[in-house]
PDB file of N, CA and C in Angstrom:
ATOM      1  N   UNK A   1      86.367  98.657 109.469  1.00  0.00           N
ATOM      2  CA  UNK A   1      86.048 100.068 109.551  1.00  0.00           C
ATOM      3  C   UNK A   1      84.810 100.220 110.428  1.00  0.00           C
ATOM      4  N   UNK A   2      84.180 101.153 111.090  1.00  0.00           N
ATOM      5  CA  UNK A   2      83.653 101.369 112.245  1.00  0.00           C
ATOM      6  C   UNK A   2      83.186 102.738 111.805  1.00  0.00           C
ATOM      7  N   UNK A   3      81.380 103.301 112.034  1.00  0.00           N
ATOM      8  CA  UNK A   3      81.113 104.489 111.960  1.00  0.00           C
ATOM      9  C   UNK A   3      80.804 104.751 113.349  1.00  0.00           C
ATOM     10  N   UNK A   4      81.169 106.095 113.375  1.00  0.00           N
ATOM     11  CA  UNK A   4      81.512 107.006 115.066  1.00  0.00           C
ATOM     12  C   UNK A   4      80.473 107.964 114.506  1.00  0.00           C
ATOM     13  N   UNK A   5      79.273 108.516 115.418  1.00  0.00           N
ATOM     14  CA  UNK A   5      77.968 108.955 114.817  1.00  0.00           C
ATOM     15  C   UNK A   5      77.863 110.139 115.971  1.00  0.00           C
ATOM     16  N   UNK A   6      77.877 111.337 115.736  1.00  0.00           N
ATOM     17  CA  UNK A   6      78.098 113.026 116.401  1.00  0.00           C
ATOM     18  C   UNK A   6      76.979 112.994 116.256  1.00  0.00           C
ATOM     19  N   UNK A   7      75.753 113.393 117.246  1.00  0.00           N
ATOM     20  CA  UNK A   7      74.554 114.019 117.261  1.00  0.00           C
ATOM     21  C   UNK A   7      74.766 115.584 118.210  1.00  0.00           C
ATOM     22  N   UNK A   8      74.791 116.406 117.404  1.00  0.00           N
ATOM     23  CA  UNK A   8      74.867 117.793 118.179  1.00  0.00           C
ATOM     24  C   UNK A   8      73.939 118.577 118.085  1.00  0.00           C
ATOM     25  N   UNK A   9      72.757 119.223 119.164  1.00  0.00           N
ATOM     26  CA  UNK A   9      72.006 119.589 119.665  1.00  0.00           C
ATOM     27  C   UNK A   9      71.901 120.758 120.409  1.00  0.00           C
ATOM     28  N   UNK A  10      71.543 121.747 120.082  1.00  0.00           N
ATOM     29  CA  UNK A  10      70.977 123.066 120.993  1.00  0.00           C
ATOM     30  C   UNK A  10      71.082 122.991 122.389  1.00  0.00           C
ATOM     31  N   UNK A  11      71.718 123.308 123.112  1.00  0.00           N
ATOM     32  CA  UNK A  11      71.430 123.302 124.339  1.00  0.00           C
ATOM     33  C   UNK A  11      69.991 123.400 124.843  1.00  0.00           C
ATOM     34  N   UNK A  12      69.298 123.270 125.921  1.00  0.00           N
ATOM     35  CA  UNK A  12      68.236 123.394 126.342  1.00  0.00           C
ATOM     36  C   UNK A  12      67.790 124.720 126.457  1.00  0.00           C
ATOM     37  N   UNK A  13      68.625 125.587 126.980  1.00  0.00           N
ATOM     38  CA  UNK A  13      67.967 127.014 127.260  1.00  0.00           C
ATOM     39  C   UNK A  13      68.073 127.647 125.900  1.00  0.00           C
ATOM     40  N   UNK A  14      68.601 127.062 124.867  1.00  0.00           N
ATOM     41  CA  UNK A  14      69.028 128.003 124.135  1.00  0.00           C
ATOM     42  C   UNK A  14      67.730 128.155 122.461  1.00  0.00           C
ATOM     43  N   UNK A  15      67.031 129.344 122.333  1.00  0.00           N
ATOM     44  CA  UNK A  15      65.542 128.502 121.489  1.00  0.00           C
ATOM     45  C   UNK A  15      66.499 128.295 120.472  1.00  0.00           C
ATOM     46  N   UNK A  16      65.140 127.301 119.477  1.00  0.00           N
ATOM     47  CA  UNK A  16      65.401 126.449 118.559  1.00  0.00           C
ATOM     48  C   UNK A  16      64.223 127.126 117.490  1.00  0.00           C
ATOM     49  N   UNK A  17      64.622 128.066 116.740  1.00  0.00           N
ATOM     50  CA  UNK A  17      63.689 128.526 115.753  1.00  0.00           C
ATOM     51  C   UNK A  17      63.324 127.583 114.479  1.00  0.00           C
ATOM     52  N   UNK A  18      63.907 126.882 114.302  1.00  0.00           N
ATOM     53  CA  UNK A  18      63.777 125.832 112.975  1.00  0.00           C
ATOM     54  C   UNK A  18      62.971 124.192 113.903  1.00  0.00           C
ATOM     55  N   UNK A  19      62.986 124.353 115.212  1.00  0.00           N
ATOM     56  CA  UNK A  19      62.331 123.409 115.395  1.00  0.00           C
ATOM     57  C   UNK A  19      61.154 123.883 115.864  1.00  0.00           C
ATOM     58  N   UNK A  20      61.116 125.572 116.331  1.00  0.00           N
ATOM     59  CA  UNK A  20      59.374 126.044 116.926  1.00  0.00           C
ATOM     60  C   UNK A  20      58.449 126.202 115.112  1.00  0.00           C
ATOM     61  N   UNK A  21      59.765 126.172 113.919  1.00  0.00           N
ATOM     62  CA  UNK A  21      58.733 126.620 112.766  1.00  0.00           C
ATOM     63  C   UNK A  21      58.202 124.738 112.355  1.00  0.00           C
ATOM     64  N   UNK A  22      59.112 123.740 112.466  1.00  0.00           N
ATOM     65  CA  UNK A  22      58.879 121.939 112.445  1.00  0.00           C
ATOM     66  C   UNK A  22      57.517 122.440 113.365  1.00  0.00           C
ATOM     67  N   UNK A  23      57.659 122.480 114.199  1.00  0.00           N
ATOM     68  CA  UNK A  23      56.449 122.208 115.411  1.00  0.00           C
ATOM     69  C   UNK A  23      54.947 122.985 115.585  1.00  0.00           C
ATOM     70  N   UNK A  24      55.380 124.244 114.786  1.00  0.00           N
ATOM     71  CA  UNK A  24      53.883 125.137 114.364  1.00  0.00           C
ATOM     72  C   UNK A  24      53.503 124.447 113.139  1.00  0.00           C
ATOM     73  N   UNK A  25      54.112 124.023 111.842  1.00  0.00           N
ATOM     74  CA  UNK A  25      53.842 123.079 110.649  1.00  0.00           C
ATOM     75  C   UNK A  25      53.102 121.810 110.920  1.00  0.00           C
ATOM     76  N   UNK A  26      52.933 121.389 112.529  1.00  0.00           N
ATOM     77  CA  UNK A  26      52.561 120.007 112.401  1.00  0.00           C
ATOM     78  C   UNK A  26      51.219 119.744 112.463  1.00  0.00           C
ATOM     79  N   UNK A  27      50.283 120.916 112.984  1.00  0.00           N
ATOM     80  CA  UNK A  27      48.869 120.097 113.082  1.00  0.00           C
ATOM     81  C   UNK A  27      48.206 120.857 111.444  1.00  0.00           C
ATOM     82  N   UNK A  28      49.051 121.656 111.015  1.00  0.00           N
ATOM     83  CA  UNK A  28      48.397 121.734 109.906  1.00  0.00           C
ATOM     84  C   UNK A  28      48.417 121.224 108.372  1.00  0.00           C
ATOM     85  N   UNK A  29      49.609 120.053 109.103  1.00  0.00           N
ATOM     86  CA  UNK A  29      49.916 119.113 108.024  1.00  0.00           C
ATOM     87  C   UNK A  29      49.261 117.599 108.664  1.00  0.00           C
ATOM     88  N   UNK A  30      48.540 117.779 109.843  1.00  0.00           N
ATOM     89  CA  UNK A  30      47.456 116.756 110.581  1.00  0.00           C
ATOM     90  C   UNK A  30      48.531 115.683 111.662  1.00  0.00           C
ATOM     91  N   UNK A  31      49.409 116.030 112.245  1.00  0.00           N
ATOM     92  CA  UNK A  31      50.446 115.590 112.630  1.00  0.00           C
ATOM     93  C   UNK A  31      50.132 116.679 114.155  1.00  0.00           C
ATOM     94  N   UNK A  32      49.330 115.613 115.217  1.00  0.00           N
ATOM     95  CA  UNK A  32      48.486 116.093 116.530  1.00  0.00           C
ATOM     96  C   UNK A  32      49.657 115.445 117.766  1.00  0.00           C
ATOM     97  N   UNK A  33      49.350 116.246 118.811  1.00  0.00           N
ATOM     98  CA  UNK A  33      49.976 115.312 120.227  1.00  0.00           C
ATOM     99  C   UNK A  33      51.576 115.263 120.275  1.00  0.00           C
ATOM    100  N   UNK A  34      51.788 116.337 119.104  1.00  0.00           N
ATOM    101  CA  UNK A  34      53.545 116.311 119.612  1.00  0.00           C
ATOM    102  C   UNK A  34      53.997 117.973 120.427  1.00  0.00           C
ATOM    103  N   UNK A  35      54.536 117.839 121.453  1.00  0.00           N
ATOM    104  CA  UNK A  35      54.500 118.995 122.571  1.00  0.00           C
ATOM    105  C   UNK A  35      56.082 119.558 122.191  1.00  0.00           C
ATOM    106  N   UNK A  36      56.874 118.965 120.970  1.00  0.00           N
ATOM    107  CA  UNK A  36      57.725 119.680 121.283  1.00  0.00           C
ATOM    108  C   UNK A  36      58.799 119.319 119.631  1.00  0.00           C
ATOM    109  N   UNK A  37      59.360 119.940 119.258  1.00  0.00           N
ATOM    110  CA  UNK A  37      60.357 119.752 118.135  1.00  0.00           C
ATOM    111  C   UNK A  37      61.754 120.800 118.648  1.00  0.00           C
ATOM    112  N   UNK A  38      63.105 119.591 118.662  1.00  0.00           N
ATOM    113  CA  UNK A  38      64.305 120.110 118.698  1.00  0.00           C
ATOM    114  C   UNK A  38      65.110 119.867 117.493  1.00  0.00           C
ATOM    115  N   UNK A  39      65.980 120.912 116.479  1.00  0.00           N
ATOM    116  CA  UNK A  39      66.250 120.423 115.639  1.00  0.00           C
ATOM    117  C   UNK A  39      67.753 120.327 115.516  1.00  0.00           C
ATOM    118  N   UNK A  40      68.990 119.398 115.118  1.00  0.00           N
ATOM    119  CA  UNK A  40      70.074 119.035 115.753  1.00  0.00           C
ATOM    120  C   UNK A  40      70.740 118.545 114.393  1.00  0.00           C
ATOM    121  N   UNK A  41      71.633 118.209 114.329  1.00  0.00           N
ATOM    122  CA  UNK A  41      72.400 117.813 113.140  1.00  0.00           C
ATOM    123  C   UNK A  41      73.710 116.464 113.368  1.00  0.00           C
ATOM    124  N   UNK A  42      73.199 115.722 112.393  1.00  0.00           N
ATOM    125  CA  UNK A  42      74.291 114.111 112.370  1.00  0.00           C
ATOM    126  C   UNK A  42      75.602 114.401 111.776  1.00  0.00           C
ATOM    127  N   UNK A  43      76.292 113.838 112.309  1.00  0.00           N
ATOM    128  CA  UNK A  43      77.698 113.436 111.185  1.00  0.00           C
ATOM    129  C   UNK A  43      78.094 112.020 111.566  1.00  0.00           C
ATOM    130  N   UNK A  44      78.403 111.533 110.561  1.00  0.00           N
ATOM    131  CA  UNK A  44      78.561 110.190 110.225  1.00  0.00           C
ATOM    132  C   UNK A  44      79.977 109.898 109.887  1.00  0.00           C
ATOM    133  N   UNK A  45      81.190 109.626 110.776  1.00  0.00           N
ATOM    134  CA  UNK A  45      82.264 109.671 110.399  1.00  0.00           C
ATOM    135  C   UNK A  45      82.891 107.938 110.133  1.00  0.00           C
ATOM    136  N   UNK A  46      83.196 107.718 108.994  1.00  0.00           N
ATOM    137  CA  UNK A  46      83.719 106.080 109.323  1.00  0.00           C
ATOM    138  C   UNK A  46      85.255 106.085 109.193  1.00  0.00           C
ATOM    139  N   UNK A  47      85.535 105.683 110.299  1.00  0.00           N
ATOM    140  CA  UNK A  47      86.931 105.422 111.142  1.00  0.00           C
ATOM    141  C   UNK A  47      87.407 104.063 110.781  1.00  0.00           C
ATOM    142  N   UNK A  48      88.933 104.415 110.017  1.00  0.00           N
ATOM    143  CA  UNK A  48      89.723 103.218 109.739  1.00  0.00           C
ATOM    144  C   UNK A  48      89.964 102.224 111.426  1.00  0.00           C
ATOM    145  N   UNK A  49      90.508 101.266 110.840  1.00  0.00           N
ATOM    146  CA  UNK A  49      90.692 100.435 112.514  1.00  0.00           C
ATOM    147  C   UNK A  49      89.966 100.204 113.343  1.00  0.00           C
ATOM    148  N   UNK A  50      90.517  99.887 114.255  1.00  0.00           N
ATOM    149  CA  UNK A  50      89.630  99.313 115.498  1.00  0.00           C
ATOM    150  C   UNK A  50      89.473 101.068 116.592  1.00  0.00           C
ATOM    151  N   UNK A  51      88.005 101.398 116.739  1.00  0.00           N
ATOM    152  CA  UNK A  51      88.113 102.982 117.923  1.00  0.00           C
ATOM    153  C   UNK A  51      88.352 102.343 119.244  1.00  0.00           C
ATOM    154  N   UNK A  52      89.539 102.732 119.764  1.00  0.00           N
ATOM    155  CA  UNK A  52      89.711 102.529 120.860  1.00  0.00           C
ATOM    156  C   UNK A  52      89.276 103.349 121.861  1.00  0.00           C
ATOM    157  N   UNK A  53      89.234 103.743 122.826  1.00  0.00           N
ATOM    158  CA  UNK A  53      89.094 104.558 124.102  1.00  0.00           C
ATOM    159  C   UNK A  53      90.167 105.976 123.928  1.00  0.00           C
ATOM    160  N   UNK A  54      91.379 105.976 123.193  1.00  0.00           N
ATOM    161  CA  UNK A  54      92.119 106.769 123.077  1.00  0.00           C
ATOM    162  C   UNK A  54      91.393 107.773 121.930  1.00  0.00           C
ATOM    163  N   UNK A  55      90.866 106.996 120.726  1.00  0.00           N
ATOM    164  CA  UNK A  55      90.555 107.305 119.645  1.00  0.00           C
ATOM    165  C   UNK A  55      88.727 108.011 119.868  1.00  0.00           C
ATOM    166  N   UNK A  56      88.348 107.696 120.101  1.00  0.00           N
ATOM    167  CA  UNK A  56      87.035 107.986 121.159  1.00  0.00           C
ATOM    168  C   UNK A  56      87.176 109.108 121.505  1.00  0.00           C
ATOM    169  N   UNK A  57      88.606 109.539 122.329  1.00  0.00           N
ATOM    170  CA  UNK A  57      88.797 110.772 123.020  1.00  0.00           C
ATOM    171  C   UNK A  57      88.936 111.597 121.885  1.00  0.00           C
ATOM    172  N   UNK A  58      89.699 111.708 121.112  1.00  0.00           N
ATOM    173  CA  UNK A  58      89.981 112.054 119.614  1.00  0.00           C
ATOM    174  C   UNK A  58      89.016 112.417 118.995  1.00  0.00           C
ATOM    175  N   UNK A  59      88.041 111.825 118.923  1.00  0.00           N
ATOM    176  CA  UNK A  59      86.754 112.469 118.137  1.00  0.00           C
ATOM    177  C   UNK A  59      85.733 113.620 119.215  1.00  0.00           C
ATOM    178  N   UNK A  60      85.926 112.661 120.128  1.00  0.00           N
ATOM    179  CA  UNK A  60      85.531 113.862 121.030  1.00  0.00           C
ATOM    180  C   UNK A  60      85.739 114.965 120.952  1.00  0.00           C
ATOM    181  N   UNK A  61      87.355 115.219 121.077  1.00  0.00           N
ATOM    182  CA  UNK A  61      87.930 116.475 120.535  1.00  0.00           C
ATOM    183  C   UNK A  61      87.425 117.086 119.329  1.00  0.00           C
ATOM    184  N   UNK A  62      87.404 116.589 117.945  1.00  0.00           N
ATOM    185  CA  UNK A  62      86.745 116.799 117.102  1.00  0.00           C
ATOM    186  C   UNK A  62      85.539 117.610 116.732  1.00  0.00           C
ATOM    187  N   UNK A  63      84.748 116.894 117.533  1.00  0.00           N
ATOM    188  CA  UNK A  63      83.497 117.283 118.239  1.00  0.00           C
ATOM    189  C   UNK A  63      83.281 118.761 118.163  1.00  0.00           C
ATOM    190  N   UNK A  64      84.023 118.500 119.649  1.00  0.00           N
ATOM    191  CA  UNK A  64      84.245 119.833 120.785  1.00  0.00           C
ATOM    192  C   UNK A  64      84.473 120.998 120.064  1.00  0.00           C
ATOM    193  N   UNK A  65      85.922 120.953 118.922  1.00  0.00           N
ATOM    194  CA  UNK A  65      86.344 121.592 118.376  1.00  0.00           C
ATOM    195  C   UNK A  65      86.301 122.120 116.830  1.00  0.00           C
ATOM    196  N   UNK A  66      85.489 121.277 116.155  1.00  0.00           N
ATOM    197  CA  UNK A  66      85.396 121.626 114.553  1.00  0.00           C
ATOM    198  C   UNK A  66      83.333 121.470 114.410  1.00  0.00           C
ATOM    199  N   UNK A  67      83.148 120.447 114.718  1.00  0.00           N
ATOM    200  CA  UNK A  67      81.435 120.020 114.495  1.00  0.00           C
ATOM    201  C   UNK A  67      80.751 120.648 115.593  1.00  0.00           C
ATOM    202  N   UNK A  68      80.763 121.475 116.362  1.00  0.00           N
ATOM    203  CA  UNK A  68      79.963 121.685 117.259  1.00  0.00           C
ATOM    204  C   UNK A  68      80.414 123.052 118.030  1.00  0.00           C
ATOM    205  N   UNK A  69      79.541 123.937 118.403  1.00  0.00           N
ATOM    206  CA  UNK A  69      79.709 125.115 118.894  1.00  0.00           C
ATOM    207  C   UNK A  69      79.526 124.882 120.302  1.00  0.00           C
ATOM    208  N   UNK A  70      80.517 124.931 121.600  1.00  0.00           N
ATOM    209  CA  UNK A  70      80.029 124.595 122.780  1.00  0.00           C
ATOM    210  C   UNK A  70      79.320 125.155 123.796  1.00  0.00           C
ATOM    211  N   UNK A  71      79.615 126.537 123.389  1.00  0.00           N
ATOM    212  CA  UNK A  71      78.893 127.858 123.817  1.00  0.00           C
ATOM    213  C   UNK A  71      77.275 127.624 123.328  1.00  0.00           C
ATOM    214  N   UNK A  72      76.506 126.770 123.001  1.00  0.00           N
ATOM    215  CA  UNK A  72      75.292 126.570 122.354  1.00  0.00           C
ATOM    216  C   UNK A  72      74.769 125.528 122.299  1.00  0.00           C
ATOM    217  N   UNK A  73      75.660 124.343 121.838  1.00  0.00           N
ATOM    218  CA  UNK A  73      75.130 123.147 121.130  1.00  0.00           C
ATOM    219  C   UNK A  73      76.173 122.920 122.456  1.00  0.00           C
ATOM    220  N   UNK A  74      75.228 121.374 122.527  1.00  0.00           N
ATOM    221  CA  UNK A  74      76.275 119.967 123.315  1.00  0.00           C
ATOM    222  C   UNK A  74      76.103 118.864 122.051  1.00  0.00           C
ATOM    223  N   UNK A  75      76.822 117.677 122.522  1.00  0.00           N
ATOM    224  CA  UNK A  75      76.790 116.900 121.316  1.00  0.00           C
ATOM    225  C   UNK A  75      77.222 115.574 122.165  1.00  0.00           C
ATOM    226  N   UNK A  76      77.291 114.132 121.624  1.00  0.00           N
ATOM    227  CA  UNK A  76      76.918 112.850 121.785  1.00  0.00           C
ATOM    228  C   UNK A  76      77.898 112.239 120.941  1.00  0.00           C
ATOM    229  N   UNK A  77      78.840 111.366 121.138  1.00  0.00           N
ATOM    230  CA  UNK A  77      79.687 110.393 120.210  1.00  0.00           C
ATOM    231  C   UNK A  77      80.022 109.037 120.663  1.00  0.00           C
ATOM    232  N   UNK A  78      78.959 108.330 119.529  1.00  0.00           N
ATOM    233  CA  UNK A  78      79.081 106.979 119.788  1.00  0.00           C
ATOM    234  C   UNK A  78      79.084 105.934 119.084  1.00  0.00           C
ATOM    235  N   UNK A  79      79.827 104.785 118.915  1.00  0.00           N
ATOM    236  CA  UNK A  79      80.226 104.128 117.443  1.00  0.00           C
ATOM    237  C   UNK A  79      78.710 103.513 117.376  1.00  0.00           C
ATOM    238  N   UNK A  80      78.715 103.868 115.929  1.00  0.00           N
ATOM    239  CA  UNK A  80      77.589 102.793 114.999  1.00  0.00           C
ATOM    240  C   UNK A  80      77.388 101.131 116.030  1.00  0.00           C
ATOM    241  N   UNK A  81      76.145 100.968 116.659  1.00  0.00           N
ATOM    242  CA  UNK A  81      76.257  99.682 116.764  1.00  0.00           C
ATOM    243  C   UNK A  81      76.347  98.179 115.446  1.00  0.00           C
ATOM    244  N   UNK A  82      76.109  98.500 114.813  1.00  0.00           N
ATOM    245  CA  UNK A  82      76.625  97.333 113.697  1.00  0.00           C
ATOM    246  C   UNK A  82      77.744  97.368 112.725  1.00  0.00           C
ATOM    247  N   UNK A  83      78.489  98.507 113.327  1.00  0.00           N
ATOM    248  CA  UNK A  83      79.893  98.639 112.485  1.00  0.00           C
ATOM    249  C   UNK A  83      81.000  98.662 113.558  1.00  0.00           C
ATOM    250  N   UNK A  84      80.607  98.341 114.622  1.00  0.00           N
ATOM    251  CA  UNK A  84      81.935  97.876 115.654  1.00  0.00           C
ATOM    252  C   UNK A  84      82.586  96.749 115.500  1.00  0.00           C
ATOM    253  N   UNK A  85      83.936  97.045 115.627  1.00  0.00           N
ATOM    254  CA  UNK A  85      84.807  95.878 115.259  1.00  0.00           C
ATOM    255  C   UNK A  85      85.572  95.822 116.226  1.00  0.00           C
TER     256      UNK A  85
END
């Protein structure tokens, strides 16, 4: 079994209010020198079998279509490095 790991993320132009309120919270919790907070969301899917290149595309789709808004968010899918088989 093999985990396939979705990181989906705000587009760049698009603001990030839960990461400007992370990023005003930080020097007054003494947390200095950070210029920026984006805030994004994991899914952790573990995939029977071996992910092939076909199957890859498949989650992609997934992605594209159920975990992620494309009009907003882009997103990232890539197997777990220590659960590749």
């Amino acid at each position: 079994m093999a985990r396939v790991v979705v990181d989906v993320m705000l587009k760049p132009e698009i603001l990030d209010p839960q990461g400007k309120a992370v990023h005003d919270a930080l020097p007054r919790l003494g947390f200095d020198g950070i210029a920026s907070v984006r805030q994004g969301k994991r899914f952790e899917l573990d995939v029977e079998g071996e992910v092939s290149q076909q199957r890859l595309e498949q989650l992609c789709e997934l992605a594209r279509t159920l975990l992620s808004n494309p009009v907003i968010e882009d997103f990232t899918v890539h197997v777990a490095p220590d659960t590749a088989r």
